[in-house]
C-alpha atoms as a PDB file:
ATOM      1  CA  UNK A   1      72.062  92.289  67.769  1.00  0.00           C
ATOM      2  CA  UNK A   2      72.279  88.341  67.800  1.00  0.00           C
ATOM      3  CA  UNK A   3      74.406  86.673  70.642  1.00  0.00           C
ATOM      4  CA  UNK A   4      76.437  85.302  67.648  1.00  0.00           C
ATOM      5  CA  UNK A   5      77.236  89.261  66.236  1.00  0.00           C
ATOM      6  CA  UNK A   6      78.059  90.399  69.621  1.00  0.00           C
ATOM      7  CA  UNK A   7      80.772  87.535  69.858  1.00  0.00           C
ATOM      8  CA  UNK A   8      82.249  88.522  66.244  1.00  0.00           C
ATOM      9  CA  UNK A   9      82.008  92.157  66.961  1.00  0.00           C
ATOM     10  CA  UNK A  10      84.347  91.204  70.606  1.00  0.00           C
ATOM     11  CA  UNK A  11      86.467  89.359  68.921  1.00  0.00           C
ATOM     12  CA  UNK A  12      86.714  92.163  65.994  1.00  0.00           C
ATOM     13  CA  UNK A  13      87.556  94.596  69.037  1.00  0.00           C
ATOM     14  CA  UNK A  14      90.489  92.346  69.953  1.00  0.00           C
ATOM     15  CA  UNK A  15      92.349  92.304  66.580  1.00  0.00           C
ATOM     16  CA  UNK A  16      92.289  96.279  66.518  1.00  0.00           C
ATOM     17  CA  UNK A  17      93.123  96.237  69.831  1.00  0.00           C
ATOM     18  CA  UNK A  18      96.328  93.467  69.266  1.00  0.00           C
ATOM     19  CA  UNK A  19      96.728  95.358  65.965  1.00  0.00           C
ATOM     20  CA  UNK A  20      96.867  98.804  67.371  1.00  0.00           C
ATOM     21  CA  UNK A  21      99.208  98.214  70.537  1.00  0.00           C
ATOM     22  CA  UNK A  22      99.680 100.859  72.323  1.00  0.00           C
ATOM     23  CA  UNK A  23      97.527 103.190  70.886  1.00  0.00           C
ATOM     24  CA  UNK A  24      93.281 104.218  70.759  1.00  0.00           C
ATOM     25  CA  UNK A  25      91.536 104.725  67.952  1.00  0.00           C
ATOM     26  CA  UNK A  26      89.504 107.900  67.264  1.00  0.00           C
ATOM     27  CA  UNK A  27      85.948 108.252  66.122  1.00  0.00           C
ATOM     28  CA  UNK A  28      87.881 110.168  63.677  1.00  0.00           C
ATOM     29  CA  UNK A  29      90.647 107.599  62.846  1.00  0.00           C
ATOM     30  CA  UNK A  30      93.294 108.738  64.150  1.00  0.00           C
ATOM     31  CA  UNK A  31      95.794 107.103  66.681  1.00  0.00           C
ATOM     32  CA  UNK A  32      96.406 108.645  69.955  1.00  0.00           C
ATOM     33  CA  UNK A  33      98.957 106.899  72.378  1.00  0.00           C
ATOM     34  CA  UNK A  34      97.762 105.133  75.869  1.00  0.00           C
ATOM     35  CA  UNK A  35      98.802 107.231  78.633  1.00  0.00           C
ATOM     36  CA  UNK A  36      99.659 106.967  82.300  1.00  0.00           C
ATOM     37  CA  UNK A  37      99.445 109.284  85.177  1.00  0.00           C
ATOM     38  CA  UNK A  38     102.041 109.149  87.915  1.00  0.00           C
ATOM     39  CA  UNK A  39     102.244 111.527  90.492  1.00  0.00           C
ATOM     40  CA  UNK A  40     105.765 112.324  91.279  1.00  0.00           C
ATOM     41  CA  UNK A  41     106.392 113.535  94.709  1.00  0.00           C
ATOM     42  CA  UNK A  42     109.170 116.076  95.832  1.00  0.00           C
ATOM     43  CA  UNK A  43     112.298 114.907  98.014  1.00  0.00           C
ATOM     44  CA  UNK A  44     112.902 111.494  96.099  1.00  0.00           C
ATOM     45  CA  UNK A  45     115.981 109.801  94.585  1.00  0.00           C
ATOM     46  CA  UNK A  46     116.329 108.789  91.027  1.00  0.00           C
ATOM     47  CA  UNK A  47     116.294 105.235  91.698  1.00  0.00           C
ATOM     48  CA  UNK A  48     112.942 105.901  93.959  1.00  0.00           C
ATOM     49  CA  UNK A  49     111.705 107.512  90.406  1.00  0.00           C
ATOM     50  CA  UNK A  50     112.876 104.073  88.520  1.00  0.00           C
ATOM     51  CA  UNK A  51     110.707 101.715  90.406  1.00  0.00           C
ATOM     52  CA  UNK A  52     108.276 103.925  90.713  1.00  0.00           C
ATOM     53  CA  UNK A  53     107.911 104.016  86.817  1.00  0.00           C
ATOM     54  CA  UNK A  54     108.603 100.564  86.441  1.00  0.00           C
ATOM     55  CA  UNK A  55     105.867  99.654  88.313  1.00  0.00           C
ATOM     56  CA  UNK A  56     103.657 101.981  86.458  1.00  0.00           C
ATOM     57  CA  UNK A  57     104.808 101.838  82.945  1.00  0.00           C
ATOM     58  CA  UNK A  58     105.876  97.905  83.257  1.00  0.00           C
ATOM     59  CA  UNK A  59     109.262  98.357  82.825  1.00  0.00           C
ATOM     60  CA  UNK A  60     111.943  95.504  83.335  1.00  0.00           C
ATOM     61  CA  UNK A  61     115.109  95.381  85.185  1.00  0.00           C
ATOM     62  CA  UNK A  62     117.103  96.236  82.052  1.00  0.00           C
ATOM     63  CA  UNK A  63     115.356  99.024  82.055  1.00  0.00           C
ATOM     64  CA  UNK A  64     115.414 100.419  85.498  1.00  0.00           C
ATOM     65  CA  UNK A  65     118.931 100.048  85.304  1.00  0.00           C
ATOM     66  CA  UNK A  66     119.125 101.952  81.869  1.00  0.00           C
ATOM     67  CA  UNK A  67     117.091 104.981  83.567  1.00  0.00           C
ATOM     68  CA  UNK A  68     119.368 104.853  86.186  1.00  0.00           C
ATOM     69  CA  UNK A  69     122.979 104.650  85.090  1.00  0.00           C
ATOM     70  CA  UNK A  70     122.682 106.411  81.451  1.00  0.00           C
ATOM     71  CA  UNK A  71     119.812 108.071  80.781  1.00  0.00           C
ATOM     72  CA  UNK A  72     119.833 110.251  84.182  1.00  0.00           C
ATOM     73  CA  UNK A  73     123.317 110.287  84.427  1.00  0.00           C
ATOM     74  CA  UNK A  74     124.665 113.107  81.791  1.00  0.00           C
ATOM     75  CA  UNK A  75     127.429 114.421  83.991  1.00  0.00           C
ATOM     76  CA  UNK A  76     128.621 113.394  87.792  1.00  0.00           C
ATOM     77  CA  UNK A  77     127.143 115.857  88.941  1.00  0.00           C
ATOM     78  CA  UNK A  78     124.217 116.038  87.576  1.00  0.00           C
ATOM     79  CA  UNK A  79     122.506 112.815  89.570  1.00  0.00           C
ATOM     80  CA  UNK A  80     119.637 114.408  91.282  1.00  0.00           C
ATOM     81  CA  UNK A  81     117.993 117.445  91.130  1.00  0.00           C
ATOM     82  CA  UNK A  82     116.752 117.189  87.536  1.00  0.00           C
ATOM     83  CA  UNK A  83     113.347 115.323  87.944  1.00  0.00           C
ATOM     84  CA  UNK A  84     110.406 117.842  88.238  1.00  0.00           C
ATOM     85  CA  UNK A  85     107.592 116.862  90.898  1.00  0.00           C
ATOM     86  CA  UNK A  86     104.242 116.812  90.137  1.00  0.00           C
ATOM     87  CA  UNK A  87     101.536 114.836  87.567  1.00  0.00           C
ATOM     88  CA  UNK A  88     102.856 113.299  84.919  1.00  0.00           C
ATOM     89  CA  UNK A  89     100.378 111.230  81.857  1.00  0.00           C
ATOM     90  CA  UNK A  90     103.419 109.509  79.675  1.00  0.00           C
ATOM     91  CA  UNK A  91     102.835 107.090  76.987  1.00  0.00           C
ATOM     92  CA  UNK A  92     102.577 103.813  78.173  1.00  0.00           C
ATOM     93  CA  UNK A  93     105.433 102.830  75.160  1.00  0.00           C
ATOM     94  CA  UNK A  94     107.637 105.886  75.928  1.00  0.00           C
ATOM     95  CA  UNK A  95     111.568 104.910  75.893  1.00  0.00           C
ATOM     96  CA  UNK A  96     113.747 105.209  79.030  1.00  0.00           C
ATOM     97  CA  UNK A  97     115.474 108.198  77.637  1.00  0.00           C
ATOM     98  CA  UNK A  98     112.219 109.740  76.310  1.00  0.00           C
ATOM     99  CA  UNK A  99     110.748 109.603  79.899  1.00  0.00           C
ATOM    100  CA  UNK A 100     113.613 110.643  81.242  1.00  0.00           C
ATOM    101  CA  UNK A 101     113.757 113.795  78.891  1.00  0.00           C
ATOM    102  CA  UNK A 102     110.269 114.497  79.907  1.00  0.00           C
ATOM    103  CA  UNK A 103     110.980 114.436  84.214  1.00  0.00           C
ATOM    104  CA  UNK A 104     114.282 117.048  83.419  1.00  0.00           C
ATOM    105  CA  UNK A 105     112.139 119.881  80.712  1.00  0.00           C
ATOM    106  CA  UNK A 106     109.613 120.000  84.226  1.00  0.00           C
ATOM    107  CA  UNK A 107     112.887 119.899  86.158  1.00  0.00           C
ATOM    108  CA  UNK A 108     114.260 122.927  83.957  1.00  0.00           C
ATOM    109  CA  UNK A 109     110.325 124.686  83.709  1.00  0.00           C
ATOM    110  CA  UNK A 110     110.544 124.793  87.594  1.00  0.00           C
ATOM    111  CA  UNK A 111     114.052 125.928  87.956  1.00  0.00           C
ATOM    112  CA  UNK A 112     114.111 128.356  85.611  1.00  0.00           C
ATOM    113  CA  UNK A 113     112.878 131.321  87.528  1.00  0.00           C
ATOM    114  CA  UNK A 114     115.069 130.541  90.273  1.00  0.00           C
ATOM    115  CA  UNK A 115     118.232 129.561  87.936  1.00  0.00           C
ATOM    116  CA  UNK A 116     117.919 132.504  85.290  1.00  0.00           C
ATOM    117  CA  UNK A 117     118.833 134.967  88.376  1.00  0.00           C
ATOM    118  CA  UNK A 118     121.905 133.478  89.605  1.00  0.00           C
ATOM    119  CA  UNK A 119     125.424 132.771  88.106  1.00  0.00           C
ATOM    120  CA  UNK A 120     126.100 129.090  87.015  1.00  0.00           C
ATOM    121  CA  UNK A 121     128.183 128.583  90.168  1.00  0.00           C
ATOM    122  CA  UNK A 122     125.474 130.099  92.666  1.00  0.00           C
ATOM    123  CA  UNK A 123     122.937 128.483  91.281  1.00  0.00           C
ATOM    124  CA  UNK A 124     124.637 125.058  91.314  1.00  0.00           C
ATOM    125  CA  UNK A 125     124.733 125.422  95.353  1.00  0.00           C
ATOM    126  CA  UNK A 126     121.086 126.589  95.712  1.00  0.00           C
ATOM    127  CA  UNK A 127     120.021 123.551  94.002  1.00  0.00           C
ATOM    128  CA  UNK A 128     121.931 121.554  96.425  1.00  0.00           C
ATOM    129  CA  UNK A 129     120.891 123.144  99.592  1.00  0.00           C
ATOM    130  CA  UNK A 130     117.489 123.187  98.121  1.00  0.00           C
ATOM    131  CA  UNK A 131     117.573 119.314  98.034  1.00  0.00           C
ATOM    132  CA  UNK A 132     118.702 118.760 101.489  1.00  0.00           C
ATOM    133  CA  UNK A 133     116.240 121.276 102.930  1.00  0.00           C
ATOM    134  CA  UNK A 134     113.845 119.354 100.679  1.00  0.00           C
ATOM    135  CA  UNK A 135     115.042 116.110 102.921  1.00  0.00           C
ATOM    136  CA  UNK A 136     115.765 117.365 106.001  1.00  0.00           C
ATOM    137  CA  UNK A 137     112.221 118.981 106.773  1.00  0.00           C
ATOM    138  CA  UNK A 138     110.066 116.238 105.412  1.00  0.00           C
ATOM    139  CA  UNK A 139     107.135 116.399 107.485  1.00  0.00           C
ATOM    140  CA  UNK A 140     107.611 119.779 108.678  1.00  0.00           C
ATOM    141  CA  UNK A 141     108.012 121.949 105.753  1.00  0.00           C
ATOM    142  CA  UNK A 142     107.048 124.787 107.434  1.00  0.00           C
ATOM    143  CA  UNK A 143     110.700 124.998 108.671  1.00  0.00           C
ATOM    144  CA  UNK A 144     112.096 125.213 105.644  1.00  0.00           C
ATOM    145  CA  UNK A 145     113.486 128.821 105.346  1.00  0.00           C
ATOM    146  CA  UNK A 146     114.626 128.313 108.763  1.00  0.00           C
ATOM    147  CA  UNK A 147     116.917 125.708 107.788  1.00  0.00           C
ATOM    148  CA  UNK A 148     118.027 126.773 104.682  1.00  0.00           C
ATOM    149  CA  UNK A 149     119.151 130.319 106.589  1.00  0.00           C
ATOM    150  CA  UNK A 150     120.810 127.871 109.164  1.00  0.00           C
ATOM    151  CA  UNK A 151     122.738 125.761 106.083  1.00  0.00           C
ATOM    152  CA  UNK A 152     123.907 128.923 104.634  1.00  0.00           C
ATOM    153  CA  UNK A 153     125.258 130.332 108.015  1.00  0.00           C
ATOM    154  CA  UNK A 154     127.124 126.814 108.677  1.00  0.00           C
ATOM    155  CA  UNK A 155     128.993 126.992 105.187  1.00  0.00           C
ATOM    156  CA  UNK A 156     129.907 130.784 105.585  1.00  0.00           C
ATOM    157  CA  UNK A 157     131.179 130.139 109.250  1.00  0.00           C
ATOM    158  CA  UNK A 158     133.016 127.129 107.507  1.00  0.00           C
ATOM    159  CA  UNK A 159     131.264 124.573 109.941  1.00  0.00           C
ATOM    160  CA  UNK A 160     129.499 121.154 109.327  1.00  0.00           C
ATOM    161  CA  UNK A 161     125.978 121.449 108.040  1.00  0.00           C
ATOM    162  CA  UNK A 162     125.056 118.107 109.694  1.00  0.00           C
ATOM    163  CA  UNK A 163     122.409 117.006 107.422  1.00  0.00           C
ATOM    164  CA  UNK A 164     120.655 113.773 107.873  1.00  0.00           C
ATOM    165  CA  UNK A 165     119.815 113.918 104.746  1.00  0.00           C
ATOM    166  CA  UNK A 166     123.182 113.605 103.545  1.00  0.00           C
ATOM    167  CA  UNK A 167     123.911 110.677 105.747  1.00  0.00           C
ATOM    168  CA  UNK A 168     120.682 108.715 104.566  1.00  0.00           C
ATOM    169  CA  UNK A 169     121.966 109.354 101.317  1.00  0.00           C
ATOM    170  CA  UNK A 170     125.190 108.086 101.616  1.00  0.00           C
ATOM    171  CA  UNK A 171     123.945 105.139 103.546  1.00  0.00           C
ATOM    172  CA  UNK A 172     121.320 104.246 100.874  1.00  0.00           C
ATOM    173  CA  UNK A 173     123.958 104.943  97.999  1.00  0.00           C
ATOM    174  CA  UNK A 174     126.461 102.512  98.923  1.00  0.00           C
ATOM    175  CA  UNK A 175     123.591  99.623  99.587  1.00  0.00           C
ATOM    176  CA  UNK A 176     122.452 100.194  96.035  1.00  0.00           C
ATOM    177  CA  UNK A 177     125.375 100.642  94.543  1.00  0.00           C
ATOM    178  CA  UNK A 178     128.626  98.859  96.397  1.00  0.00           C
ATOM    179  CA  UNK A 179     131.895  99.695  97.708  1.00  0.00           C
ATOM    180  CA  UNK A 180     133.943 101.193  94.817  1.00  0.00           C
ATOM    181  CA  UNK A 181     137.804 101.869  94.625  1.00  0.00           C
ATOM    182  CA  UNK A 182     136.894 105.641  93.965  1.00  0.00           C
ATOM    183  CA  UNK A 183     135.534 105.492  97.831  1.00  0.00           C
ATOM    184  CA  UNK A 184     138.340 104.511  99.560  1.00  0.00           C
ATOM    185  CA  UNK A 185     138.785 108.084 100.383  1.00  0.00           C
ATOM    186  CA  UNK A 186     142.559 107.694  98.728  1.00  0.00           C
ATOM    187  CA  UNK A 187     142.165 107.823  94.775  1.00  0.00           C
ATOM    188  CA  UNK A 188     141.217 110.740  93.125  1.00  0.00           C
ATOM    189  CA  UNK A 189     138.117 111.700  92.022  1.00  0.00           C
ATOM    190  CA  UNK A 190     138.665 110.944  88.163  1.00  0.00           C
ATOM    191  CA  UNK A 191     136.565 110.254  85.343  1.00  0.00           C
ATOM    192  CA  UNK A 192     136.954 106.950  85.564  1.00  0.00           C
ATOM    193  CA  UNK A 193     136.587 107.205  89.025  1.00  0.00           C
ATOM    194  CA  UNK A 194     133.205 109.165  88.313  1.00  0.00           C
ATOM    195  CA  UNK A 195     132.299 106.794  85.673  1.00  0.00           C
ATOM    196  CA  UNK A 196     133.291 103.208  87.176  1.00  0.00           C
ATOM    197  CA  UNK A 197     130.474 105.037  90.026  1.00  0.00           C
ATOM    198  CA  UNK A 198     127.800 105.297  87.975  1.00  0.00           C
ATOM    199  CA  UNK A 199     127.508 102.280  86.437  1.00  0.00           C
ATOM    200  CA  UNK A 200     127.703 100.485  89.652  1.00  0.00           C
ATOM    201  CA  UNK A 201     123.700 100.591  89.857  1.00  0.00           C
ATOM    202  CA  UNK A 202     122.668  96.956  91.350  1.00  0.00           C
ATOM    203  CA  UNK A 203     118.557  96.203  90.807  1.00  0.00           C
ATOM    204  CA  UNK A 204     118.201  93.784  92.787  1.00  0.00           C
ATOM    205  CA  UNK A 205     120.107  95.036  95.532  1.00  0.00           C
ATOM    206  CA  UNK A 206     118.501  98.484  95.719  1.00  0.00           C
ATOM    207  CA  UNK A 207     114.865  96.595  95.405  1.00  0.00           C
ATOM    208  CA  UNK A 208     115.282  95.696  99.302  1.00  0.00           C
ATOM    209  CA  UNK A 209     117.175  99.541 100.225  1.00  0.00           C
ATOM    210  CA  UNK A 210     114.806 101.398 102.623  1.00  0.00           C
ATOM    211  CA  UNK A 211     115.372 104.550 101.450  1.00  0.00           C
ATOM    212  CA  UNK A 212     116.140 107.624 103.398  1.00  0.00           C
ATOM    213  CA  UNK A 213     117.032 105.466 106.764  1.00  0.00           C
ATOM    214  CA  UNK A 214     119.762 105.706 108.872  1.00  0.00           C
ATOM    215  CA  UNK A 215     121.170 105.472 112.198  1.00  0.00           C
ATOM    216  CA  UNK A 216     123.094 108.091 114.655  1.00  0.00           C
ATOM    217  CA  UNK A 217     125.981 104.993 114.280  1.00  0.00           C
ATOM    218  CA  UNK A 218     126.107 106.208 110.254  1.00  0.00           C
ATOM    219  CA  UNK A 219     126.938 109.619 111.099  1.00  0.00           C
ATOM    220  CA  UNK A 220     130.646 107.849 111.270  1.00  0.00           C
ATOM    221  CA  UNK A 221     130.781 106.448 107.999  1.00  0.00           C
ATOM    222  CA  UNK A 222     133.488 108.770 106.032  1.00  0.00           C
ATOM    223  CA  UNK A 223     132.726 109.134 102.295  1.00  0.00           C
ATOM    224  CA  UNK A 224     134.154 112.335 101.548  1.00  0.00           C
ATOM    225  CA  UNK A 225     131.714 115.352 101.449  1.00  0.00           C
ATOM    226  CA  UNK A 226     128.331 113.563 101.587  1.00  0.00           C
ATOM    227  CA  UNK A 227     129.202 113.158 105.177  1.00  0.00           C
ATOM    228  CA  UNK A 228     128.046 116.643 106.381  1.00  0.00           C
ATOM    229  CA  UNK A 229     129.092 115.876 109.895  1.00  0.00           C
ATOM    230  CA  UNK A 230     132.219 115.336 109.531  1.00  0.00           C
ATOM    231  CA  UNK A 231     133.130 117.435 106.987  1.00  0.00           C
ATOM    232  CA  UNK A 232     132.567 121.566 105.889  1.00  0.00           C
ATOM    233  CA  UNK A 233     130.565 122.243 103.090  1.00  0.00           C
ATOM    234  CA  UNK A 234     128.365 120.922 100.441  1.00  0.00           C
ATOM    235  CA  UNK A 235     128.296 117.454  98.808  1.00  0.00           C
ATOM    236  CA  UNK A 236     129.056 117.877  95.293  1.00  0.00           C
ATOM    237  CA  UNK A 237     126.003 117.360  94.000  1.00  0.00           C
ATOM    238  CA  UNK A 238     122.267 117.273  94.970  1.00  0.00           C
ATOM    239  CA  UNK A 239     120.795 114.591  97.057  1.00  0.00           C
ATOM    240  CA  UNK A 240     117.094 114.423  96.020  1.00  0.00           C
ATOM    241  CA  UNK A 241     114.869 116.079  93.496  1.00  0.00           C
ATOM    242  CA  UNK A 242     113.504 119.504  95.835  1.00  0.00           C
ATOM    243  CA  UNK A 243     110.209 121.133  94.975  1.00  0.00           C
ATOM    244  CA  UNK A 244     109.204 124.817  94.360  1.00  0.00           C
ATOM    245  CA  UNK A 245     108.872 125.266  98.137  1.00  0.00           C
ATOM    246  CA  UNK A 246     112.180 124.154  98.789  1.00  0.00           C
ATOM    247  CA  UNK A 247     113.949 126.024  95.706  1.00  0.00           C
ATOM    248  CA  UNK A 248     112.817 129.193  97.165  1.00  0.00           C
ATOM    249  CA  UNK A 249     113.895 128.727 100.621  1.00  0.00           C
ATOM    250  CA  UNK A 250     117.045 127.828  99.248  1.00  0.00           C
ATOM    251  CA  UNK A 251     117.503 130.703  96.726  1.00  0.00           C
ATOM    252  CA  UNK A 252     115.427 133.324  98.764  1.00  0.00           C
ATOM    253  CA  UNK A 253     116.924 133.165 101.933  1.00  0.00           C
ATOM    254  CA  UNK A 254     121.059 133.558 100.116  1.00  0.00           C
ATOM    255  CA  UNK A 255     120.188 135.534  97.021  1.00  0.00           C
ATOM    256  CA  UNK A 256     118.425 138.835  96.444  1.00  0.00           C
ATOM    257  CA  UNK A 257     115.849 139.073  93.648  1.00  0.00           C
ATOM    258  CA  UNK A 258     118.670 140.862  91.398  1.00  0.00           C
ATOM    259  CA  UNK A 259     120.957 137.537  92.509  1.00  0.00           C
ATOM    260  CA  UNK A 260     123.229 138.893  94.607  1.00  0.00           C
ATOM    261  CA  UNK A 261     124.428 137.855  97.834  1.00  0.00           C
ATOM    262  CA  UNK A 262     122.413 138.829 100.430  1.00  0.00           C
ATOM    263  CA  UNK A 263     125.576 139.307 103.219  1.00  0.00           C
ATOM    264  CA  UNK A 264     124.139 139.134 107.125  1.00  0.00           C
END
């Protein structure tokens, strides 16, 4: 082939290429969308998932922000907890919402054999504790049952679970999203409380958070249930997206296989 066919036949390559976008085309013509493979690891926030995509997939601002405050946010409390871990190849042209449908069906794939056991309110607590155990033994996971069977004692015994998790998240929450009047601690926790929280979601200001840090000095910031030294219980929702081995410390170590109760 001349010098002056291979040129043509490069350029030729670019108009299919401009023409085609973001798709490859087949020895047998057909189109099949450019892919990309992300690894999504266990224990993060949504918003960690947003720039993490956004630097893969190329997404903008506007579009972080979208993923974020709409199409992750269904309910209030249904924040975290409903992005699967593991390897994901998504088209490289995929919508917010589309990708975002994709990270809850693994969500709901690797629930399911925990979930389908329990009642709706049992299960909403396992998936809770499972997310804090999921934060509070990063980098020793082998501790895991032991502090899910220690989270579960605290709430029967009606004492503070004293999660750092909790407090990190808190922390990290309010630097990416800002003081609200909902937070006072003094209105009630309304839908347009709920609402005017979610769409607080500031870009910018979470791009410089450094996530999953706090202080001992934090464990005195009051923002009703999320902080667990201060107060009984469980934060109303989950704090992080757990994996498989923290589901089943959570939900093995509370529930028999039938889904009862197991009572110490």
């Amino acid at each position: 082939m001349s010098q002056t066919n291979k040129i043509l036949l490069g350029i030729g390559l670019l108009i299919v290429a401009a023409v085609c976008g973001y798709f490859i085309v087949t020895a047998s013509g057909q189109k099949t969308p450019i892919t990309v493979h992300i690894e999504i690891p266990a224990g993060l926030r949504k918003e960690q998932v947003a720039f993490m995509l956004a630097d893969k997939l190329g997404w903008n601002d506007a579009q972080i922000e979208k993923f974020v405050e709409a199409d992750t946010s269904p309910l209030y409390t249904m924040q975290e907890g409903y992005i699967g871990s593991g390897a994901y190849d998504i088209p490289k042209d995929a919508s917010t919402n589309d990708v975002a449908m994709m990270l809850r069906q693994r969500a709901q794939e690797q629930q399911y054999q925990f979930k389908s056991k329990l009642k709706p309110e049992d299960w909403d607590k396992a998936l809770i504790v499972a997310s804090i155990v999921e934060r509070d033994t990063v980098g020793h996971s082998e501790d895991r049952f032991d502090r899910a069977k220690e989270i579960w004692a605290d709430l029967d015994a009606g004492r503070p679970i004293k999660s750092e998790g909790t407090i990190a998240y808190l922390v990290n929450t309010r630097e990416a999203y800002g003081e609200s009047f909902c937070d006072d601690g003094k209105q009630p926790m309304t839908p347009e409380c709920q609402q005017d929280w979610r769409l607080q979601f500031h870009v910018e200001d979470a791009k410089n958070v450094q996530w999953w840090f706090s202080t001992p000095d934090d464990r005195n910031d009051d923002w009703k249930e999320f902080n667990t030294y201060i107060h009984a219980g469980l934060p109303p929702r989950a704090i992080a997206n757990p994996g498989y081995d923290a589901l089943d410390a959570a939900v093995t170590t509370r529930f028999t296989p039938a889904g009862e109760i197991i009572r110490n």
